[in-house]
C-alpha atoms as a PDB file:
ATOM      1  CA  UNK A   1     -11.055  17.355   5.622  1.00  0.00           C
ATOM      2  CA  UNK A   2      -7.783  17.851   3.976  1.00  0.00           C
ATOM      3  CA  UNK A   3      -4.035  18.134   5.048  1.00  0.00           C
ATOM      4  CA  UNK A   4      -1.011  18.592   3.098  1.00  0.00           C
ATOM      5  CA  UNK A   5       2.266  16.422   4.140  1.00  0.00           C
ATOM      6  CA  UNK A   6       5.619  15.939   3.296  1.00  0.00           C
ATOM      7  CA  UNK A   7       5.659  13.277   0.795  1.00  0.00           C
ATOM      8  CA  UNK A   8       9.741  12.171   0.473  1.00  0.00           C
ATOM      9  CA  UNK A   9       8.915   8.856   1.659  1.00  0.00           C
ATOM     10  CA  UNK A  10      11.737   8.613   4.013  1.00  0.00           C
ATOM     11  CA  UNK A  11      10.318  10.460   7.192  1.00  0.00           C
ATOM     12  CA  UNK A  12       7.270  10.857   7.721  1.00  0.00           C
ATOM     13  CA  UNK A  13       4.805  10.775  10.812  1.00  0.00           C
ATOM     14  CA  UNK A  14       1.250   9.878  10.398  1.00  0.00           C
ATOM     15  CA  UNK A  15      -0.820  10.897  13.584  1.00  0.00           C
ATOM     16  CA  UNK A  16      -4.511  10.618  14.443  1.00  0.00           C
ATOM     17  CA  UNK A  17      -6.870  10.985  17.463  1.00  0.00           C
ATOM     18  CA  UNK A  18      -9.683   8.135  17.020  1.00  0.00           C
ATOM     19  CA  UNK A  19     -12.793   7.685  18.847  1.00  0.00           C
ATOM     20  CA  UNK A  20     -15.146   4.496  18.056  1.00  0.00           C
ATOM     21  CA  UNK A  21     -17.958   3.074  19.084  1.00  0.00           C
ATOM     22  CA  UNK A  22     -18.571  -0.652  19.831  1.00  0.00           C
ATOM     23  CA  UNK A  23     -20.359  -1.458  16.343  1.00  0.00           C
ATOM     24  CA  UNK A  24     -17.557  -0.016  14.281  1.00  0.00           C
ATOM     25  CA  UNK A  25     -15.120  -3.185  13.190  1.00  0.00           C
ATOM     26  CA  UNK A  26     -13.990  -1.908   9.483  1.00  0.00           C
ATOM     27  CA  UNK A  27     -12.879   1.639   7.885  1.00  0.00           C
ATOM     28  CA  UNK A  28     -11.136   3.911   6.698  1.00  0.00           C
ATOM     29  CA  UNK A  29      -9.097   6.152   9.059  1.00  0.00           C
ATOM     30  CA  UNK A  30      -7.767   8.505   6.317  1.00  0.00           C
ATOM     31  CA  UNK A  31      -6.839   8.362   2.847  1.00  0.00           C
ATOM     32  CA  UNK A  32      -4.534  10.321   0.170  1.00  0.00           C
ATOM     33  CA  UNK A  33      -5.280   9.826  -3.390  1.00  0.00           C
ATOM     34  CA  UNK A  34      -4.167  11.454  -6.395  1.00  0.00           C
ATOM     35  CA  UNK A  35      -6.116  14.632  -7.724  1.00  0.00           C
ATOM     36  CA  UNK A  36      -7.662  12.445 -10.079  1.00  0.00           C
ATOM     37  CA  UNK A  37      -8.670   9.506  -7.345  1.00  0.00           C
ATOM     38  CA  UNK A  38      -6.223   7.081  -9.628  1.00  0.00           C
ATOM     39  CA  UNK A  39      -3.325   6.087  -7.645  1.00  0.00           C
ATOM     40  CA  UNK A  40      -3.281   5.983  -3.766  1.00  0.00           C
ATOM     41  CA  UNK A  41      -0.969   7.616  -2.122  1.00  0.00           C
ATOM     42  CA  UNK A  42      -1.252   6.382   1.161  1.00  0.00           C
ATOM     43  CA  UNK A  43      -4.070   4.894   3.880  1.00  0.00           C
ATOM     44  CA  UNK A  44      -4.767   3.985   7.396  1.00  0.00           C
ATOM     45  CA  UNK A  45      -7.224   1.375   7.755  1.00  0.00           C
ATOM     46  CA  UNK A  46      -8.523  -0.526  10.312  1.00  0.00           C
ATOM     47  CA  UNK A  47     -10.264  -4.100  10.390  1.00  0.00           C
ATOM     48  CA  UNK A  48     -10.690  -7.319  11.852  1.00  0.00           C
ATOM     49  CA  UNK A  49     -12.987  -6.620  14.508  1.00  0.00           C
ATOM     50  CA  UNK A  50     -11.115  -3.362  14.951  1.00  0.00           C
ATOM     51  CA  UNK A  51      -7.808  -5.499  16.296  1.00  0.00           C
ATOM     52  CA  UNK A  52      -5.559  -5.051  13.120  1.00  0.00           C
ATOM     53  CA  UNK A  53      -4.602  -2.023  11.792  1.00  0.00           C
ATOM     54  CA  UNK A  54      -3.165  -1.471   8.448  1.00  0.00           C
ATOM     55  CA  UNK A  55      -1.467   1.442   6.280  1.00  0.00           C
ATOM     56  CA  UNK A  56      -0.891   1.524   2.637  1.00  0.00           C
ATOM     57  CA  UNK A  57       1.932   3.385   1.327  1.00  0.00           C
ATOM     58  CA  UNK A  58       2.752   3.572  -2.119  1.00  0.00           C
ATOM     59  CA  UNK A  59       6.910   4.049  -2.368  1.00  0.00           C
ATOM     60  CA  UNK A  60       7.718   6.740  -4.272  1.00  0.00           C
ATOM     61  CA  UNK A  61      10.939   5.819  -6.191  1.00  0.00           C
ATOM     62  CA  UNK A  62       9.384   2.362  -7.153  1.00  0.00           C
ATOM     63  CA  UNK A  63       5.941   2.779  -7.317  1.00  0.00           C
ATOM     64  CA  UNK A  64       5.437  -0.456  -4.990  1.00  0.00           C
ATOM     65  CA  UNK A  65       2.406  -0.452  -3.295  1.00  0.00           C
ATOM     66  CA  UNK A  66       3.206  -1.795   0.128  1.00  0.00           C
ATOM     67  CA  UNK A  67       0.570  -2.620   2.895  1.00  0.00           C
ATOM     68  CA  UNK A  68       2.222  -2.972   6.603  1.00  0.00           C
ATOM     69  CA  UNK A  69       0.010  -4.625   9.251  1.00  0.00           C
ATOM     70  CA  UNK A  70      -0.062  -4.668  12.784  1.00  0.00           C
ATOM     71  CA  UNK A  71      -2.259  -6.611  15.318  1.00  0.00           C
ATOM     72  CA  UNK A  72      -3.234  -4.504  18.417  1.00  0.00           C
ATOM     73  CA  UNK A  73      -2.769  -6.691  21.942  1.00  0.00           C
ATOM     74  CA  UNK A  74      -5.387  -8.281  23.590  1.00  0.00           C
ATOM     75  CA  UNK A  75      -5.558  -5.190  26.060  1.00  0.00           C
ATOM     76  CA  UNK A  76      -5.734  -2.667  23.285  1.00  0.00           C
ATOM     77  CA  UNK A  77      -9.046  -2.012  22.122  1.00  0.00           C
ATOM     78  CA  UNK A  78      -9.836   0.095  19.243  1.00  0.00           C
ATOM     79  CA  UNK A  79     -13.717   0.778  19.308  1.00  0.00           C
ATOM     80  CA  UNK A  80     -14.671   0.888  23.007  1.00  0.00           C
ATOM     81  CA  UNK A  81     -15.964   4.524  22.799  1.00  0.00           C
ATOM     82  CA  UNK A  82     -12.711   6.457  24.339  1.00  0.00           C
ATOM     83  CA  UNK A  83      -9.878   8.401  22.538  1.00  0.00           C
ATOM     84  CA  UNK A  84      -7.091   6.743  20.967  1.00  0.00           C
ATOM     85  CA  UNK A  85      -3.927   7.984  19.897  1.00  0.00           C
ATOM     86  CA  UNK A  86      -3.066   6.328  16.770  1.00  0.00           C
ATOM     87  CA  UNK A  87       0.672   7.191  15.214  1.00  0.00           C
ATOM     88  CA  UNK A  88       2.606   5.632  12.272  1.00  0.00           C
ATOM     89  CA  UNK A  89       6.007   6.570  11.747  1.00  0.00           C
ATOM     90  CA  UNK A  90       8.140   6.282   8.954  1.00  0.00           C
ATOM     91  CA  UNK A  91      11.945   6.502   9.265  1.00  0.00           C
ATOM     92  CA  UNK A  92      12.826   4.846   5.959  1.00  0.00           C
ATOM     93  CA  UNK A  93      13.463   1.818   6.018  1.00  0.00           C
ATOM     94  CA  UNK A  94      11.791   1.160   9.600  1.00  0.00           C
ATOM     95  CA  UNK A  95       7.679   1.491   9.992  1.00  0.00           C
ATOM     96  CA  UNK A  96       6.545   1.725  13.824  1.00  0.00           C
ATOM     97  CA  UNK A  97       2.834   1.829  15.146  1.00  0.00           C
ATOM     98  CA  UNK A  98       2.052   3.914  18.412  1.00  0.00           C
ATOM     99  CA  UNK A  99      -1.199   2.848  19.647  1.00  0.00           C
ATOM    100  CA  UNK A 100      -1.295   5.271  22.606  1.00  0.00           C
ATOM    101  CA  UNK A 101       1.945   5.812  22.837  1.00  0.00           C
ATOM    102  CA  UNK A 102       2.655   2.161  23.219  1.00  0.00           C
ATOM    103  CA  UNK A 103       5.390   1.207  20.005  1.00  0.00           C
ATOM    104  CA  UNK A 104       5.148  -1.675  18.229  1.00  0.00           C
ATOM    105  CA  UNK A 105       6.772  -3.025  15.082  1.00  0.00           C
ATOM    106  CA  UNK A 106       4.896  -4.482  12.213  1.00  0.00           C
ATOM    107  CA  UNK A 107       3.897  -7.871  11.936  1.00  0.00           C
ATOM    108  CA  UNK A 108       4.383  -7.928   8.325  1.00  0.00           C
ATOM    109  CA  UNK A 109       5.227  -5.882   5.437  1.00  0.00           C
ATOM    110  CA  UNK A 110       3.858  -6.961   2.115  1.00  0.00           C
ATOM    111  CA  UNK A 111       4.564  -5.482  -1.170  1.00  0.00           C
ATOM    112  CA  UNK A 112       0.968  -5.649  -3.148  1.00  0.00           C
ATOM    113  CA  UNK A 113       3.319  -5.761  -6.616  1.00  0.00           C
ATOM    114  CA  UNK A 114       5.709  -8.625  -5.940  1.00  0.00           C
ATOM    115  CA  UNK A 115       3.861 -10.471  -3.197  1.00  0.00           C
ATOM    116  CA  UNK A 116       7.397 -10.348  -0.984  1.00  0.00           C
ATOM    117  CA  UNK A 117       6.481 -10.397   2.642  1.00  0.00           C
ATOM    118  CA  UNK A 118       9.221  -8.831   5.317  1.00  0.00           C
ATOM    119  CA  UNK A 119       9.063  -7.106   7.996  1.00  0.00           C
ATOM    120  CA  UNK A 120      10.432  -3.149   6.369  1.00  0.00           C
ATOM    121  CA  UNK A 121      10.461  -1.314   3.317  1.00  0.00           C
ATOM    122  CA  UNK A 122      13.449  -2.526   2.663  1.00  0.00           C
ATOM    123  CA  UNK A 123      12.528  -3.024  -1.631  1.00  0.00           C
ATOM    124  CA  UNK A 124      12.618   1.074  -2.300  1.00  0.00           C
ATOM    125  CA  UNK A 125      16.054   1.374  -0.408  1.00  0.00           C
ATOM    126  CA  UNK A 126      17.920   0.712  -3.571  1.00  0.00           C
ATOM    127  CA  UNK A 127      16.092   3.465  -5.375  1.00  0.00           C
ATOM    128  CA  UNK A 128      15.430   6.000  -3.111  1.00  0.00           C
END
């Protein structure tokens, strides 16, 4: 119910063991907020119909809220009932999803302040 992480920004690894049944399509996976719930720090989220998976990250020299987005293969199923092995790593300005230890980069990056869509962080390199 609560975990304290690094929080430079730069490297970071995010990992998770998931298990969901069939009628779960949408949720939360975790969530760090501010003491005072105002700002969010960071997410992993889920959605879709449980075949897109997407974590919020809000960059720390900027104050950018960026959410990156991945869509899981047709093979890779989210909510059939087993254990998944979810992973997001961060090696600044790169963002990788392991979905079972299968990598994948995102499909888009899109920074919630500017609207610019790409596929890194690249916006907080200049200031971090």
């Amino acid at each position: 119910d609560f975990a304290a992480l690094p929080d430079d920004g730069r490297r970071t690894t995010f990992s998770v063991f998931l298990k969901l049944d069939s009628f779960r399509t949408d949720g939360f996976i975790f969530a760090k907020h501010a003491a005072d719930r105002s700002t969010l720090h960071y997410s992993l989220h889920f959605g879709f119909q449980a075949k897109q998976i997407k974590f919020s990250h809000k960059g720390k020299s900027t104050g950018n809220l960026y959410d990156v987005f991945w869509t899981l293969d047709a093979n890779q199923v989210l909510n059939d009932g087993t254990w998944h092995h979810i992973a997001v790593v961060v090696s600044f300005p790169d963002i990788l999803l392991y979905f079972d230890g299968k990598s994948s980069s995102p499909v888009y990056v899109q920074n919630i302040n500017t609207g610019r869509v790409s596929t890194t962080l690249v916006e907080e390199t200049a200031d971090v």
